[in-house]
N, C-alpha and C. Protein backbone atom coordinates (compact mmCIF):
# COMPACT_ATOMS: atom_id res chain seq x y z
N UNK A 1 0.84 -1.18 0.00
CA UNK A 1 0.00 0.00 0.00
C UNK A 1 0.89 1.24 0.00
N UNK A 2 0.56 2.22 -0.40
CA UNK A 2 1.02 3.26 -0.89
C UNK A 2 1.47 4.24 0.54
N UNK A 3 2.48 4.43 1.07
CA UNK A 3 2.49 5.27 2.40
C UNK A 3 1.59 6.43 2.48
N UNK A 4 1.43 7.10 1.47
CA UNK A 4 0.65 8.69 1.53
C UNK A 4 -0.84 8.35 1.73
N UNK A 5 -1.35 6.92 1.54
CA UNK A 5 -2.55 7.02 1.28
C UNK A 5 -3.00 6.66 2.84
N UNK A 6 -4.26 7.02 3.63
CA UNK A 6 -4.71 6.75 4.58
C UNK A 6 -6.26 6.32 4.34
N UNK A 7 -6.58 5.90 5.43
CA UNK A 7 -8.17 5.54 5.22
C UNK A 7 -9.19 6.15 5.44
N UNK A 8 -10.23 6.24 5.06
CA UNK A 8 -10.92 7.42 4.98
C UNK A 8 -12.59 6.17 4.75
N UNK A 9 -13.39 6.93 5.71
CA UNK A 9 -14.60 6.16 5.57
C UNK A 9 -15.63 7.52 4.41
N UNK A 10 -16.31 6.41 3.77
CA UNK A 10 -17.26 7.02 2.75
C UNK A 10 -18.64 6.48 3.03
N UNK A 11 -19.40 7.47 3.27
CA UNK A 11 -20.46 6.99 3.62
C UNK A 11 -21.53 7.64 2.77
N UNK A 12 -22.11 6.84 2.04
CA UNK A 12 -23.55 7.25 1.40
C UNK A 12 -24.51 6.00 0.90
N UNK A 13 -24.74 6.32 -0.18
CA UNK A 13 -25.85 5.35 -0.91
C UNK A 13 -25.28 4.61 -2.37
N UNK A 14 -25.17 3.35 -2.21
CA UNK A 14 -24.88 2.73 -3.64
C UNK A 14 -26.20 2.43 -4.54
N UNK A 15 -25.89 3.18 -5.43
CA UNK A 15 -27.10 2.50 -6.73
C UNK A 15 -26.58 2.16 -7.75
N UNK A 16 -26.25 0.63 -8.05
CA UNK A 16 -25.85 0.79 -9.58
C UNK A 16 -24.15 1.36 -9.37
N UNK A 17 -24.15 1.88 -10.71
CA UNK A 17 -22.76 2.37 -10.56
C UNK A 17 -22.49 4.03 -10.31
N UNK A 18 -23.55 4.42 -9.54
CA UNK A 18 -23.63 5.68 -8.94
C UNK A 18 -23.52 5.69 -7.12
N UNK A 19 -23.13 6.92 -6.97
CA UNK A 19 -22.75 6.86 -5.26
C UNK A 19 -23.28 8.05 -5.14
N UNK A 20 -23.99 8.52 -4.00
CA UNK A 20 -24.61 9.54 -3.92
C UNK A 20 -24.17 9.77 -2.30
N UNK A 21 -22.64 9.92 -2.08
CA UNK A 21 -21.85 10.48 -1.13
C UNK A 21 -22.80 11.54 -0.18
N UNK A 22 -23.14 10.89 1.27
CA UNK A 22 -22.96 11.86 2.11
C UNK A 22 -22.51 12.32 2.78
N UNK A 23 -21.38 11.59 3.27
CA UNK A 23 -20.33 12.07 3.81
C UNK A 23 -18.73 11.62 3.79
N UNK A 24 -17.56 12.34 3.73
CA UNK A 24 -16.35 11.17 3.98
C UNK A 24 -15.29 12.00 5.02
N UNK A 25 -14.92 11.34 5.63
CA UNK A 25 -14.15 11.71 6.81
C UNK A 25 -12.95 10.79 6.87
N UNK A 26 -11.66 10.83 7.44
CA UNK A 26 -10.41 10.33 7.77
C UNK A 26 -10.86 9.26 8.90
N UNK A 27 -10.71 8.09 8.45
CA UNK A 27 -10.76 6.85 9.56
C UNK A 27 -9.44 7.06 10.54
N UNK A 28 -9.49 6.07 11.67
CA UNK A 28 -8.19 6.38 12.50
C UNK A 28 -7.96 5.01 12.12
N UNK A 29 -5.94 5.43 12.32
CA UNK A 29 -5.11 4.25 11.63
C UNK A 29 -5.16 3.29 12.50
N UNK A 30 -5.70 3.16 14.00
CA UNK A 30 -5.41 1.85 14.39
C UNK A 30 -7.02 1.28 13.97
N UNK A 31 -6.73 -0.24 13.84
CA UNK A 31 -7.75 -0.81 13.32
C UNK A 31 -8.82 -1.17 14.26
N UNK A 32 -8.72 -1.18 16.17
CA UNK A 32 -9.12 -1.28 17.05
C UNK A 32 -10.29 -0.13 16.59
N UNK A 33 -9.72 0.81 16.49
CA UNK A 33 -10.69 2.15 16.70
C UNK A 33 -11.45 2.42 15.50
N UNK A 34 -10.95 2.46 14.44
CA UNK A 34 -11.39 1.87 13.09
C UNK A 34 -12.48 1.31 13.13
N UNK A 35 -12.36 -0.19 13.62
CA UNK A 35 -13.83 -1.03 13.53
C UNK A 35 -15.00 -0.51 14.44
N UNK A 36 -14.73 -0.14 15.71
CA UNK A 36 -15.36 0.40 16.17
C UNK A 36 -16.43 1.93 15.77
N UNK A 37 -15.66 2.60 14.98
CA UNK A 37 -16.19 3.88 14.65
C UNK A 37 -17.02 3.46 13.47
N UNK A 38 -16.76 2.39 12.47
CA UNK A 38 -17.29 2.13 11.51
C UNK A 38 -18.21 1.27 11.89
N UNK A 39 -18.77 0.55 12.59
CA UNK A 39 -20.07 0.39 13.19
C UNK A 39 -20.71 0.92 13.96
N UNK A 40 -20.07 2.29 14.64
CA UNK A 40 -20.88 3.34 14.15
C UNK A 40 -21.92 3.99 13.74
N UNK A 41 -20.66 4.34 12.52
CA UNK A 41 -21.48 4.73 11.20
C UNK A 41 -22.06 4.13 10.58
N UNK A 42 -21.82 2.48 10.84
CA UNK A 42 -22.62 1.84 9.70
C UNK A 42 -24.33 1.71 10.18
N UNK A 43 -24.51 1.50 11.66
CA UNK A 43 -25.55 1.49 12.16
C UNK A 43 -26.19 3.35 11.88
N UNK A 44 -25.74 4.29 12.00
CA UNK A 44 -26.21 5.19 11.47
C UNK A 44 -26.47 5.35 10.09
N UNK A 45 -25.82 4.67 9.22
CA UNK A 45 -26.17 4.51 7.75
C UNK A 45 -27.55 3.44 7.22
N UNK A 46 -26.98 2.63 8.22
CA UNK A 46 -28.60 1.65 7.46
C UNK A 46 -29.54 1.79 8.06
N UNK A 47 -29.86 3.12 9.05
CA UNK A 47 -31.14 3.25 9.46
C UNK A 47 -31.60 4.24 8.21
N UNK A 48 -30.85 4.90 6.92
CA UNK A 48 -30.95 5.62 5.72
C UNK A 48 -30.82 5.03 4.86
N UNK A 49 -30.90 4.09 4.83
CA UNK A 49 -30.91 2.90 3.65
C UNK A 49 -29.47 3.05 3.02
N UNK A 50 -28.20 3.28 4.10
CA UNK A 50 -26.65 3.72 3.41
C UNK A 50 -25.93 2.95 3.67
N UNK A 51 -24.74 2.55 3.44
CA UNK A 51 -23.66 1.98 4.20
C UNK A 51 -22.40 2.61 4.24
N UNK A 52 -21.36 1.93 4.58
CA UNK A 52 -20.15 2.83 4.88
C UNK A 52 -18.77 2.02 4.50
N UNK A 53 -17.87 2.92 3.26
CA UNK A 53 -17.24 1.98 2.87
C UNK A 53 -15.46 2.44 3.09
N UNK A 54 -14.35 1.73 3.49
CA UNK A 54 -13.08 1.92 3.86
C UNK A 54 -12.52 2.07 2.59
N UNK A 55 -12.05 3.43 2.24
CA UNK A 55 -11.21 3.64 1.17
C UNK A 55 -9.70 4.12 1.65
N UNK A 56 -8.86 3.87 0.36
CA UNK A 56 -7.66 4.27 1.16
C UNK A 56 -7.33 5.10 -0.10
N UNK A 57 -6.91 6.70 0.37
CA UNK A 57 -6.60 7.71 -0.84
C UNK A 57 -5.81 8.96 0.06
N UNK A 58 -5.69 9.70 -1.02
CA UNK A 58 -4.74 10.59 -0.24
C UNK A 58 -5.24 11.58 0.22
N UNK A 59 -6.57 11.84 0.16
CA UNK A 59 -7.28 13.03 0.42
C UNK A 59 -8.90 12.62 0.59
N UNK A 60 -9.84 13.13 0.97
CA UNK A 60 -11.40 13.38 1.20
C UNK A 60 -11.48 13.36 -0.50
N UNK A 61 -11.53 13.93 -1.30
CA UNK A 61 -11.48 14.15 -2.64
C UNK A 61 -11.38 12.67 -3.14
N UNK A 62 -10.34 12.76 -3.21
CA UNK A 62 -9.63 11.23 -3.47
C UNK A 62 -10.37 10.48 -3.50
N UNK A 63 -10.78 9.94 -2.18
CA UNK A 63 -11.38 9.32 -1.29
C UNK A 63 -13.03 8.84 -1.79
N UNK A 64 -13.48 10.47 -2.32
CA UNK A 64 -14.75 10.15 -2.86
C UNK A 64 -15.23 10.03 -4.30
N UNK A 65 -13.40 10.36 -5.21
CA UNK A 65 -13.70 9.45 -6.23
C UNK A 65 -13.39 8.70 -6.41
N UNK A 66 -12.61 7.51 -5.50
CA UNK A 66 -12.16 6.37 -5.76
C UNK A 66 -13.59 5.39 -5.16
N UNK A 67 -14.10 5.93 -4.60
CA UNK A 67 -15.44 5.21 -4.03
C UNK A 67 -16.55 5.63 -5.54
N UNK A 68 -16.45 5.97 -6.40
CA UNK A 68 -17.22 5.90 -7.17
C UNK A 68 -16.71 5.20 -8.51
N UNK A 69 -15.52 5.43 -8.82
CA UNK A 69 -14.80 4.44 -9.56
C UNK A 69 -15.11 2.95 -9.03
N UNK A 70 -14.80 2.63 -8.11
CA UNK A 70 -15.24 1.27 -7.61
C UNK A 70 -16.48 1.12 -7.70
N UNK A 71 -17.42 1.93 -7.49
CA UNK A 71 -18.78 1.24 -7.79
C UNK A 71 -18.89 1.20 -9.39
N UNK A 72 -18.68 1.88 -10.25
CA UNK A 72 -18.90 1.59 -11.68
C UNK A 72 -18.44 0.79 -11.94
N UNK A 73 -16.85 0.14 -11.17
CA UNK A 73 -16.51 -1.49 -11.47
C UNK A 73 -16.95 -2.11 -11.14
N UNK A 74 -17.66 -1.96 -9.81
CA UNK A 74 -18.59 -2.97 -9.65
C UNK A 74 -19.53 -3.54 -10.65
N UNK A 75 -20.09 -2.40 -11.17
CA UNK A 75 -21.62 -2.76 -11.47
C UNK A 75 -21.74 -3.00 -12.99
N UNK A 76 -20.14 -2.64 -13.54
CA UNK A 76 -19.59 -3.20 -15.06
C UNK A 76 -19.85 -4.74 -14.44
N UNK A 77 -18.62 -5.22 -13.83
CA UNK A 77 -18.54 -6.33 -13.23
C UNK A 77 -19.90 -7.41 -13.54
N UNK A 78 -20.99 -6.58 -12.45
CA UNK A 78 -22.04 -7.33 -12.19
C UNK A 78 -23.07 -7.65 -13.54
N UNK A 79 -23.02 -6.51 -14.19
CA UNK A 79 -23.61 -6.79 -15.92
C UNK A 79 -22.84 -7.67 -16.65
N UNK A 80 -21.80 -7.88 -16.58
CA UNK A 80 -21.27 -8.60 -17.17
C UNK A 80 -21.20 -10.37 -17.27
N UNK A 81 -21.56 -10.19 -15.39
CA UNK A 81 -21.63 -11.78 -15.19
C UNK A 81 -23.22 -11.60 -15.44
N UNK A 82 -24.20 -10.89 -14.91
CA UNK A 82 -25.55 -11.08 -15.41
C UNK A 82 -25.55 -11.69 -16.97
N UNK A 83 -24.52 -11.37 -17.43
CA UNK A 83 -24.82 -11.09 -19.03
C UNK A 83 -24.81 -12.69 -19.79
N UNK A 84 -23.68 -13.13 -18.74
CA UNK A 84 -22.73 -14.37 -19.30
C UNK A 84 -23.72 -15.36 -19.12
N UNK A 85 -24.67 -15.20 -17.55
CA UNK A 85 -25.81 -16.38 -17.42
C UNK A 85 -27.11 -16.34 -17.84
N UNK A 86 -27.30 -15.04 -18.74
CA UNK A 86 -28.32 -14.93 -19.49
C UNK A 86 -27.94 -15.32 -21.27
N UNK A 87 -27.04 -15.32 -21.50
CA UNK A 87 -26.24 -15.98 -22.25
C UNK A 87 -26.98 -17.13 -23.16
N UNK A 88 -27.52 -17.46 -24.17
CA UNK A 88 -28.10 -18.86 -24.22
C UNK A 88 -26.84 -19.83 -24.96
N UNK A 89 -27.32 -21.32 -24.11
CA UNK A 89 -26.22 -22.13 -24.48
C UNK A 89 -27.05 -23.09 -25.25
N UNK A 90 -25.82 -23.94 -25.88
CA UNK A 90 -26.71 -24.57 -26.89
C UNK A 90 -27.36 -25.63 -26.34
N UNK A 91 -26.71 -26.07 -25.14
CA UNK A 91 -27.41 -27.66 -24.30
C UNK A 91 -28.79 -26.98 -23.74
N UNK A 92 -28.95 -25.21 -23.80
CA UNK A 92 -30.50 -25.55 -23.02
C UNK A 92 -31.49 -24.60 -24.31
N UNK A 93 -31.22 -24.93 -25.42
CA UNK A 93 -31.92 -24.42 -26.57
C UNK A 93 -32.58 -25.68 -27.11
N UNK A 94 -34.37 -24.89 -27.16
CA UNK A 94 -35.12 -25.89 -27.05
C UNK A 94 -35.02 -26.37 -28.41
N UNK A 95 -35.00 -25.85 -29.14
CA UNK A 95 -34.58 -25.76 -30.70
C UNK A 95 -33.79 -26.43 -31.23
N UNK A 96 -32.62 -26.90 -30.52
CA UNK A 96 -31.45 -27.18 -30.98
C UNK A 96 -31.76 -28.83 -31.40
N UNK A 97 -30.94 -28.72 -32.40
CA UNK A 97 -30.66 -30.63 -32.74
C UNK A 97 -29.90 -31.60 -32.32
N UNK A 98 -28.76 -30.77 -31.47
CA UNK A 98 -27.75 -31.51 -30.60
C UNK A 98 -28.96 -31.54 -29.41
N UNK A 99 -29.38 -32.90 -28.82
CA UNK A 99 -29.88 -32.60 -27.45
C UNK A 99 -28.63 -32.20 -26.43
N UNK A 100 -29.25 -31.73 -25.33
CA UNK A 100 -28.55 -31.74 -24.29
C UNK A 100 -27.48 -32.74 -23.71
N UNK A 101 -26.62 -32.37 -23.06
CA UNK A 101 -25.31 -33.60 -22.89
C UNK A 101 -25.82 -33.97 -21.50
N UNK A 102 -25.37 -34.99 -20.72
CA UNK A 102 -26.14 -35.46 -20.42
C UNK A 102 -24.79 -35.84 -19.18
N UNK A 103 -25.13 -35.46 -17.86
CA UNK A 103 -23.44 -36.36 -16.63
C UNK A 103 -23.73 -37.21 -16.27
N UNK A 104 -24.66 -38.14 -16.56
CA UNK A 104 -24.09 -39.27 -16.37
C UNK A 104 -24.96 -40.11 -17.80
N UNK A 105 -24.33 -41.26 -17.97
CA UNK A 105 -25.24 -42.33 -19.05
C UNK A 105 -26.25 -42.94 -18.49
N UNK A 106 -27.32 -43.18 -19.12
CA UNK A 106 -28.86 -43.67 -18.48
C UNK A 106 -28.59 -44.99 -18.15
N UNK A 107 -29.07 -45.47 -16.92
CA UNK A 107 -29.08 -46.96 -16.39
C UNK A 107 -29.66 -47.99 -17.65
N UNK A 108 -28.60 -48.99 -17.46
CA UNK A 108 -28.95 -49.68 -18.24
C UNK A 108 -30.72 -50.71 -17.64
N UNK A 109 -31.34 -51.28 -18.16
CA UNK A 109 -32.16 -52.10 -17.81
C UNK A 109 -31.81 -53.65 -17.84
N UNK A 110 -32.16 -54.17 -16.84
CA UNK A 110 -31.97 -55.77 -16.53
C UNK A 110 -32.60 -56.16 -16.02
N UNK A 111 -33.10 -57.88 -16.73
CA UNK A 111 -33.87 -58.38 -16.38
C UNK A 111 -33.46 -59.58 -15.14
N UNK A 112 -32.04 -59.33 -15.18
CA UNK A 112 -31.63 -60.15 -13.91
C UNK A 112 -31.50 -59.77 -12.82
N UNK A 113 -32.07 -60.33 -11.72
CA UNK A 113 -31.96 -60.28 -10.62
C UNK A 113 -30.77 -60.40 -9.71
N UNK A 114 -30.48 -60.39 -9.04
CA UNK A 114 -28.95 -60.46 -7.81
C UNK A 114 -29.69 -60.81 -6.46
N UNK A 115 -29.21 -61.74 -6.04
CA UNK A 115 -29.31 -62.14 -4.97
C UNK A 115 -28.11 -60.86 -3.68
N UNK A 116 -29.20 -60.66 -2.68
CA UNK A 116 -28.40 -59.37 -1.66
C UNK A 116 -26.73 -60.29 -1.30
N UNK A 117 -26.04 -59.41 -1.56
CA UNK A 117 -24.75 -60.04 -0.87
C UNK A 117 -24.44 -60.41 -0.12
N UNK A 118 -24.16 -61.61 0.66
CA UNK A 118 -23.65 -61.74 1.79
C UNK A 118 -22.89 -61.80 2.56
N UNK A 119 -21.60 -60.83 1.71
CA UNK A 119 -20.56 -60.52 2.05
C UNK A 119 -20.46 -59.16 3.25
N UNK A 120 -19.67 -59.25 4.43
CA UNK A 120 -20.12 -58.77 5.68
C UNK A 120 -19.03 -57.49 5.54
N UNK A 121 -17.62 -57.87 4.60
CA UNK A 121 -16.75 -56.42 4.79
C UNK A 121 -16.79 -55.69 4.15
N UNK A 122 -17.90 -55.31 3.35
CA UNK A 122 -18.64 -54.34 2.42
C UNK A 122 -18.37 -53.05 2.89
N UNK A 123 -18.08 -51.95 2.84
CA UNK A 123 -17.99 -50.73 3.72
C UNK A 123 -19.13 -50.35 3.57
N UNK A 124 -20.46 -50.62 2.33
CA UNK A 124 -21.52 -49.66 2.13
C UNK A 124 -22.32 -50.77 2.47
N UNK A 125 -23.96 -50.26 3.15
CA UNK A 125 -25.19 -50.95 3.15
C UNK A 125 -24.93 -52.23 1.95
């Protein structure tokens, strides 16, 4: 991590790949006090439908555009995998002439019977 950069809590509203910042302030560097202050804020945030997120930048500024850069990666991110499982494949196209593949091969059928084993060091039923 970068020495100049410190942590800084950001607190607002995520939508999407928008942040609608209400506040950001300098976290304290020990992490004791840290967690503590950030539940907190976080309990003051989700009674506003907000949460509160640990950035590390060199400034308040910084701070609150690197918290919005991250949410637009996020939410690239998240369209993207939305995208991949909306995706149609060819094993579930009803259309298709290849049927579906299939993990395991269908039981064969037999007309013979087996007598139960009566072997006792079987590990299974």
């Amino acid at each position: 991590m970068d020495p100049d950069k410190k942590p800084y809590f950001v607190i607002g509203a995520w939508s999407g790949g928008d942040v609608d910042i209400w506040h950001v302030e300098e976290a304290p560097i020990d992490p004791t006090a840290r967690s503590l202050l950030h539940d907190e804020h976080s309990n003051a945030a989700d009674d506003a439908f907000g949460s509160v997120n640990i950035v590390y930048a060199t400034s308040k500024k910084a701070a609150a555009d690197q918290a919005r850069q991250e949410a637009r990666a996020v939410n690239e991110q998240i369209a993207r995998d939305l995208a991949h499982l909306r995706a149609p494949r060819l094993t579930e196209n009803p259309h298709s002439a290849i049927p579906a593949a299939r993990t395991r091969p269908p039981a064969r059928a037999t007309s013979r019977r087996t007598a139960p084993s009566s072997r006792k060091d079987q590990p299974w039923p």
